[in-house]
N, C-alpha and C. Protein backbone atom coordinates (compact mmCIF):
# COMPACT_ATOMS: atom_id res chain seq x y z
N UNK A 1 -108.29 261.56 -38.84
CA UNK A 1 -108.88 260.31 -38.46
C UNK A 1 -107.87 259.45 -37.69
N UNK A 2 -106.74 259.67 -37.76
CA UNK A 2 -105.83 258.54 -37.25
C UNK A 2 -105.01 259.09 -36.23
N UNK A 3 -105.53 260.46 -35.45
CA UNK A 3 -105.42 261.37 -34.51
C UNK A 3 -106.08 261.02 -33.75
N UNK A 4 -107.81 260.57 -34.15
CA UNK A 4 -109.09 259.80 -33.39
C UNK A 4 -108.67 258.50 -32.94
N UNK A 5 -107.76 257.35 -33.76
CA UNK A 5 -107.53 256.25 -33.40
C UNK A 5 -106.67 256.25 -31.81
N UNK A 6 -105.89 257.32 -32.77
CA UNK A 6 -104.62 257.09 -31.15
C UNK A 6 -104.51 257.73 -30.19
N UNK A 7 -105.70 258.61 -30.30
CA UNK A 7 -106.34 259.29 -29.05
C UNK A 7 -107.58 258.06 -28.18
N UNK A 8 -108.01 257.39 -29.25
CA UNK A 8 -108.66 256.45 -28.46
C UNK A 8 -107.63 255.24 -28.08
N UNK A 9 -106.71 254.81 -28.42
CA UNK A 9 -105.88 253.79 -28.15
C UNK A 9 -105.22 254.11 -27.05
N UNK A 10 -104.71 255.01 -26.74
CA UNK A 10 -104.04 256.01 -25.78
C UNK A 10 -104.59 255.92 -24.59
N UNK A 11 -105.84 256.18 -24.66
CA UNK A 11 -107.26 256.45 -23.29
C UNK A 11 -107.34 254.59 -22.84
N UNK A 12 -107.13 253.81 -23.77
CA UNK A 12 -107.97 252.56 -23.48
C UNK A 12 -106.42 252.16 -22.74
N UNK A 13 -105.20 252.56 -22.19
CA UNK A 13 -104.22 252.25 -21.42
C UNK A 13 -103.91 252.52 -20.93
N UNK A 14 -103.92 251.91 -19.61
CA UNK A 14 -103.57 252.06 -18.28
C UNK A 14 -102.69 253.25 -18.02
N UNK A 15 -103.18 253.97 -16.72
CA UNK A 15 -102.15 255.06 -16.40
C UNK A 15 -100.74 254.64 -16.16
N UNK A 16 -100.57 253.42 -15.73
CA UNK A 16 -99.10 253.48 -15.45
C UNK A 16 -98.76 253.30 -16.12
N UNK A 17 -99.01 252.55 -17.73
CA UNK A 17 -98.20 252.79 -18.39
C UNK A 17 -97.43 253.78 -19.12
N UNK A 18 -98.33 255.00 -18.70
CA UNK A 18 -97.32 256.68 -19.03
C UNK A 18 -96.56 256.82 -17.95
N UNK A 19 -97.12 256.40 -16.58
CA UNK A 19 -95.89 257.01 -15.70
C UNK A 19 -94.53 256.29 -15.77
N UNK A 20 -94.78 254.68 -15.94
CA UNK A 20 -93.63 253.94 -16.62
C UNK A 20 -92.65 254.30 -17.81
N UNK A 21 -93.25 255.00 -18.51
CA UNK A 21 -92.54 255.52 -19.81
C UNK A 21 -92.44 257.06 -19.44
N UNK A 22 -93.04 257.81 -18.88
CA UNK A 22 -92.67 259.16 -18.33
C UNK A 22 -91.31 259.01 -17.58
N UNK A 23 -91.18 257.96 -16.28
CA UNK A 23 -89.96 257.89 -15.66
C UNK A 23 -88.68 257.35 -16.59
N UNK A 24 -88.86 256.53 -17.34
CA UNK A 24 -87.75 255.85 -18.06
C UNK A 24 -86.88 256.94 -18.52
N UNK A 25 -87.39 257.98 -19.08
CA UNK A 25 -86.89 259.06 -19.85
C UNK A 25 -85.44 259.52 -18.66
N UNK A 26 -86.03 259.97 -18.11
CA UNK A 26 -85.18 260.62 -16.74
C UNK A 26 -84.32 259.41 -16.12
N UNK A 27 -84.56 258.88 -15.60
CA UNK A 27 -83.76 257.60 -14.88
C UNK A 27 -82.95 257.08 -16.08
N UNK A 28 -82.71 257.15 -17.21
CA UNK A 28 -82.00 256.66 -18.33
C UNK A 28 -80.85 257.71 -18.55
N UNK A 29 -81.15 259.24 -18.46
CA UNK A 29 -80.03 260.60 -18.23
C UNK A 29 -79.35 260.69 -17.18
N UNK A 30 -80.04 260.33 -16.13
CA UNK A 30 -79.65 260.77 -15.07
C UNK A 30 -77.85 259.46 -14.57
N UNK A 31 -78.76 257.98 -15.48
CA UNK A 31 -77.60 257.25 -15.22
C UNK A 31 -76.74 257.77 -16.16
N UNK A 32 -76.81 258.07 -17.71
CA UNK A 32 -75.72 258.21 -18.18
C UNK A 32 -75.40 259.46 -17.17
N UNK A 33 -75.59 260.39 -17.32
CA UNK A 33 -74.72 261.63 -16.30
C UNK A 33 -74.40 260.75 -15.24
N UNK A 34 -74.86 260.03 -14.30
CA UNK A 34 -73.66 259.40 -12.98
C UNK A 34 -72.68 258.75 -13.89
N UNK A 35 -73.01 257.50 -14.75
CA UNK A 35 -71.73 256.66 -15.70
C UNK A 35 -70.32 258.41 -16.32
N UNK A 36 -70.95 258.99 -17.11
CA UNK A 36 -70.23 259.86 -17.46
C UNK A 36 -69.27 260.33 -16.24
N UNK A 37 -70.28 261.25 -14.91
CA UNK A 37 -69.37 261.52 -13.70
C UNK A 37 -68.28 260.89 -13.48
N UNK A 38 -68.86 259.44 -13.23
CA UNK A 38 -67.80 258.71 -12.82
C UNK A 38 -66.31 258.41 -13.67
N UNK A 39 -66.58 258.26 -14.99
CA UNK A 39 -65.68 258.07 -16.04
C UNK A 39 -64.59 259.91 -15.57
N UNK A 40 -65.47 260.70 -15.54
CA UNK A 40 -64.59 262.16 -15.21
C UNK A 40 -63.71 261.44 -13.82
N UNK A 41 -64.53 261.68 -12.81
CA UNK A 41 -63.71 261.12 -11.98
C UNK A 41 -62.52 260.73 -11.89
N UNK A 42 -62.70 259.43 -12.31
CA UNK A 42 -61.44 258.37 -12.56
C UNK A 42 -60.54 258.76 -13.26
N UNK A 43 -60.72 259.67 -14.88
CA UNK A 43 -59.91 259.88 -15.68
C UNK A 43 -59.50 261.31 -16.12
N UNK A 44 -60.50 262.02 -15.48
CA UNK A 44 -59.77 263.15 -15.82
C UNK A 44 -59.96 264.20 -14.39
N UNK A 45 -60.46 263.91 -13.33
CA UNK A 45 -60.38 264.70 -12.29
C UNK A 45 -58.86 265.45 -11.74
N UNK A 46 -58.12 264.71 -11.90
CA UNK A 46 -56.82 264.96 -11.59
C UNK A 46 -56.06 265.86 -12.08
N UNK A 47 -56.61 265.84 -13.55
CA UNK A 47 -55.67 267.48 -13.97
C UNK A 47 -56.42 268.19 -13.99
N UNK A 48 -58.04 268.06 -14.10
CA UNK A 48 -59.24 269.28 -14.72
C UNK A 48 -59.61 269.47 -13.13
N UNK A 49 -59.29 269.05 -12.53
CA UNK A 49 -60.42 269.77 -11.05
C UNK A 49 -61.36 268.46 -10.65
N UNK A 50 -61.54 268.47 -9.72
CA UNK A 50 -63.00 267.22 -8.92
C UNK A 50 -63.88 268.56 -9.83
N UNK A 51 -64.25 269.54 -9.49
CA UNK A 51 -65.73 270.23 -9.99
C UNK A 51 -65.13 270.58 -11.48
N UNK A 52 -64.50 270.30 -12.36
CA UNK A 52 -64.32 270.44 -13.37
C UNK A 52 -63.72 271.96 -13.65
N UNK A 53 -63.20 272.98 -12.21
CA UNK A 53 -62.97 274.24 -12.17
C UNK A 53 -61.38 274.10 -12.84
N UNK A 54 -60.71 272.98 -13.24
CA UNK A 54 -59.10 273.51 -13.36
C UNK A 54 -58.12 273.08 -12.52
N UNK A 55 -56.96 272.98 -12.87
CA UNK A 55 -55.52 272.30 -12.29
C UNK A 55 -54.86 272.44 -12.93
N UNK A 56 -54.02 271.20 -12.80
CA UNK A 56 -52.84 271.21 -13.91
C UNK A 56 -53.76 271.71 -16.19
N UNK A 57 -54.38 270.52 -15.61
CA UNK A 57 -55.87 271.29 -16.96
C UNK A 57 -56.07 272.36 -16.86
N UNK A 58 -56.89 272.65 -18.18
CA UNK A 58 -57.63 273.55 -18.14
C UNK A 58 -59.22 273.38 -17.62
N UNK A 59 -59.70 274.35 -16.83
CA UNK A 59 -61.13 274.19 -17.31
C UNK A 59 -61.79 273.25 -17.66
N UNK A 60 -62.97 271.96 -17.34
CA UNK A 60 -63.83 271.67 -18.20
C UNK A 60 -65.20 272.03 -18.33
N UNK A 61 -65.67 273.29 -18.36
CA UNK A 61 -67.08 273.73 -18.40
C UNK A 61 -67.57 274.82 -19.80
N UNK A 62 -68.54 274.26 -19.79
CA UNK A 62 -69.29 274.90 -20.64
C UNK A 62 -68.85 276.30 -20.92
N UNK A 63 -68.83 277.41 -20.44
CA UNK A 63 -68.18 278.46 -20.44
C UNK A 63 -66.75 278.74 -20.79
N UNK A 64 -66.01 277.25 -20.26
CA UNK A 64 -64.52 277.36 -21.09
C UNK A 64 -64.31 276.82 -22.35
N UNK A 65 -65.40 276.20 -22.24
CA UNK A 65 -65.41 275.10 -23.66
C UNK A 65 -65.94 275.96 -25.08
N UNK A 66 -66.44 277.02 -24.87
CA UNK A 66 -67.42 277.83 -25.98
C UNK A 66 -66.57 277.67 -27.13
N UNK A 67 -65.31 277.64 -27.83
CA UNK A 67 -64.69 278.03 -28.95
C UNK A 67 -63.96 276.44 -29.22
N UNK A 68 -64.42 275.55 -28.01
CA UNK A 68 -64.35 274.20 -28.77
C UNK A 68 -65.36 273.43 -28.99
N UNK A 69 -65.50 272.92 -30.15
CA UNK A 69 -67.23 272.19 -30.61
C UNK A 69 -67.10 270.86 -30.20
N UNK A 70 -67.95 270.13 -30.16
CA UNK A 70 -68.40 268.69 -28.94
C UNK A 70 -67.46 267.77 -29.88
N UNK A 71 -67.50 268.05 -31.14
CA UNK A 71 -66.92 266.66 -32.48
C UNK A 71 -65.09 267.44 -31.91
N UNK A 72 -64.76 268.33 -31.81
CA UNK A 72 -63.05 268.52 -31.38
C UNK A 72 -62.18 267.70 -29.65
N UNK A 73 -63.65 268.24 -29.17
CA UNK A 73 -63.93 267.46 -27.77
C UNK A 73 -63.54 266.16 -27.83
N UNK A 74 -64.50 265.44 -28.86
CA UNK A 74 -64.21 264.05 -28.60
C UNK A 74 -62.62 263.70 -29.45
N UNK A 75 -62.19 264.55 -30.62
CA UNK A 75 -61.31 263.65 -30.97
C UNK A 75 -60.22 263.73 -29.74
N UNK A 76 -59.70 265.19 -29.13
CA UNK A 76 -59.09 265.40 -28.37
C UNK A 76 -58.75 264.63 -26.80
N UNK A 77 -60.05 263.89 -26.38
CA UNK A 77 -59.97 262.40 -25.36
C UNK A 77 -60.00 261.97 -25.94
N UNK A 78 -59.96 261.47 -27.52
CA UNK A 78 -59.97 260.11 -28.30
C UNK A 78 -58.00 260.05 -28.21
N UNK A 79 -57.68 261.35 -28.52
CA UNK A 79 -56.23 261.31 -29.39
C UNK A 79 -55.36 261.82 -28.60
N UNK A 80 -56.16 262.55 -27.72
CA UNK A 80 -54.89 263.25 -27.18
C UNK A 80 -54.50 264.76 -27.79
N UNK A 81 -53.61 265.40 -26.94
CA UNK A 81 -53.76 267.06 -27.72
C UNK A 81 -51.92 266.87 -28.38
N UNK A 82 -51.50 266.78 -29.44
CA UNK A 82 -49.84 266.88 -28.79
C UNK A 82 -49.58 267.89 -28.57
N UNK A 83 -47.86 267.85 -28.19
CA UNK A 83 -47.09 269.02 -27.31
C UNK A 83 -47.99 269.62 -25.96
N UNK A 84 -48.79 268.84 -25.47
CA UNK A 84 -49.01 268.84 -24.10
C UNK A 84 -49.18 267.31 -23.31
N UNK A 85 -49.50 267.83 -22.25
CA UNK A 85 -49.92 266.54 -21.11
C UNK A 85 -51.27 266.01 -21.37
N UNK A 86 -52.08 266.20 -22.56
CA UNK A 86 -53.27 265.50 -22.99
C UNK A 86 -52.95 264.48 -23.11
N UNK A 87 -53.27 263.73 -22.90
CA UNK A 87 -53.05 261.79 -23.38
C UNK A 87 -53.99 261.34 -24.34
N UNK A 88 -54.15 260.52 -25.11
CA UNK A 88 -55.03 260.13 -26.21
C UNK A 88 -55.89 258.84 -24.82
N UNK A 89 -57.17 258.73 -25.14
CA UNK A 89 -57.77 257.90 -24.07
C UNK A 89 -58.23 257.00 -24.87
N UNK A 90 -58.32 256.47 -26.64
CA UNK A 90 -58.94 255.77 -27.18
C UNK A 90 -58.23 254.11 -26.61
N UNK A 91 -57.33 254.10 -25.72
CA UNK A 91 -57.42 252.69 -25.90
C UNK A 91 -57.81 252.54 -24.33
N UNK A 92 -58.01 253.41 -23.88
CA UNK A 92 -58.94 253.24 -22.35
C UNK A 92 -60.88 253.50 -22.29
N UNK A 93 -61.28 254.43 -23.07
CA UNK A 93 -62.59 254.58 -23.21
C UNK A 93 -63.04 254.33 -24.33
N UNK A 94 -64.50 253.30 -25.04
CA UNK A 94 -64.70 253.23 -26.39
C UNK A 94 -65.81 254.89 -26.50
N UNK A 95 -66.04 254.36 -27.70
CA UNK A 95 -66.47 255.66 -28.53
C UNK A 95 -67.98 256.20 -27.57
N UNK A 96 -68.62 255.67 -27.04
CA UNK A 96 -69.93 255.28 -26.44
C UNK A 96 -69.63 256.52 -25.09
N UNK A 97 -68.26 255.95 -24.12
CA UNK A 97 -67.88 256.26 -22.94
C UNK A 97 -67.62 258.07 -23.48
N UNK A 98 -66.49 258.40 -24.68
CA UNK A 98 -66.13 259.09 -25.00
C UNK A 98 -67.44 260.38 -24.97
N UNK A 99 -68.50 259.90 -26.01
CA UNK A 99 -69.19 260.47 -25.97
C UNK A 99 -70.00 261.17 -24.94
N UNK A 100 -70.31 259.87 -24.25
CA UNK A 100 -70.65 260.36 -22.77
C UNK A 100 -69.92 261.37 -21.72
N UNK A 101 -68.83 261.31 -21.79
CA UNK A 101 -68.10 262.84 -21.39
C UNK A 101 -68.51 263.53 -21.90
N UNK A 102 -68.43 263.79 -23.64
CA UNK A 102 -68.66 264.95 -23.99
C UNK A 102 -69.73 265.54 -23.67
N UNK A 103 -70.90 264.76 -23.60
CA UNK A 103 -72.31 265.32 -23.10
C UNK A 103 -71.84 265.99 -21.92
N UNK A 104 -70.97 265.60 -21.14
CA UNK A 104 -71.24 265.84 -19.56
C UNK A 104 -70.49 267.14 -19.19
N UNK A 105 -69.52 267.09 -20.47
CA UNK A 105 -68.40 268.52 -20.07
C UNK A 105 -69.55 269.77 -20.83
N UNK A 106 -70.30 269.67 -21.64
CA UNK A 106 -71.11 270.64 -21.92
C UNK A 106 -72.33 270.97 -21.23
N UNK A 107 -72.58 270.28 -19.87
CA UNK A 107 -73.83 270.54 -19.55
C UNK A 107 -73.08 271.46 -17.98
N UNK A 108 -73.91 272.24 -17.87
CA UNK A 108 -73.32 273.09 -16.75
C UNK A 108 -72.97 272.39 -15.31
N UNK A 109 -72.18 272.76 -14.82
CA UNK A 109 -71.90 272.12 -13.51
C UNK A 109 -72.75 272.61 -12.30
N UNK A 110 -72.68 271.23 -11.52
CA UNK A 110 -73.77 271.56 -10.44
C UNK A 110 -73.04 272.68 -9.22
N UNK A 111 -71.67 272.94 -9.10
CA UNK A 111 -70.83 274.22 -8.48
C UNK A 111 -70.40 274.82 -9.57
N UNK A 112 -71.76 275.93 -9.64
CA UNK A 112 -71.03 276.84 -10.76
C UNK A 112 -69.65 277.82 -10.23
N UNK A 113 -68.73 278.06 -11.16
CA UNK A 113 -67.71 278.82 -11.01
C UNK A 113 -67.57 280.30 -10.21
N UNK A 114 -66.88 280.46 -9.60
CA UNK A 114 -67.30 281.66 -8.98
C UNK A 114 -66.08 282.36 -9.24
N UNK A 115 -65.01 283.03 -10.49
CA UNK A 115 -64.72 283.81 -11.01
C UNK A 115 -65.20 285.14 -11.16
């Protein structure tokens, strides 16, 4: 019965209001992935690669990342790695920004690797 209500509540509103809430979804990822990009950019392009392929870094892609989990990820830009050139980034990115990398180093890159 309350499948009937909100199937009729549903019908009695306007189409745009799904395409309004259909787009939000997407245009809300798509900025965090540019915010995230950009945060790579600025802060870690320089040793990991502009395409995230490697430099003075290692690797940041999905494929290099497999044997590190997203929660090691973050403490590791939170803290820093010691006995290397990792830097701890917690007093440059809050926890929010942090995260948002991590999403971004696990989602595949738009130049995949050609190894």
């Amino acid at each position: 019965m309350r499948l009937i209500y909100a199937l009729l509540a549903a019908a009695a509103l306007p189409a745009a209001t799904f395409v309004a809430l259909d787009m939000a979804i997407p245009r809300a990822a798509a900025a965090e992935t540019t915010d995230a990009h950009a945060l790579y950019q600025q802060h870690c392009q320089s040793c990991h690669g502009v395409d995230r392929l490697g430099g003075a870094g290692p690797a940041l892609l999905p494929e290099s990342l497999g044997r590190i989990k997203p929660d090691e990820a973050r403490k590791v830009i939170r803290d820093g790695r010691p006995a290397s050139q990792m830097a701890a980034y917690s007093s440059l990115l809050d926890a929010a920004q942090i995260d948002s990398l991590v999403s971004y180093l696990y989602r595949p890159s738009a130049m995949p690797p050609t190894w």
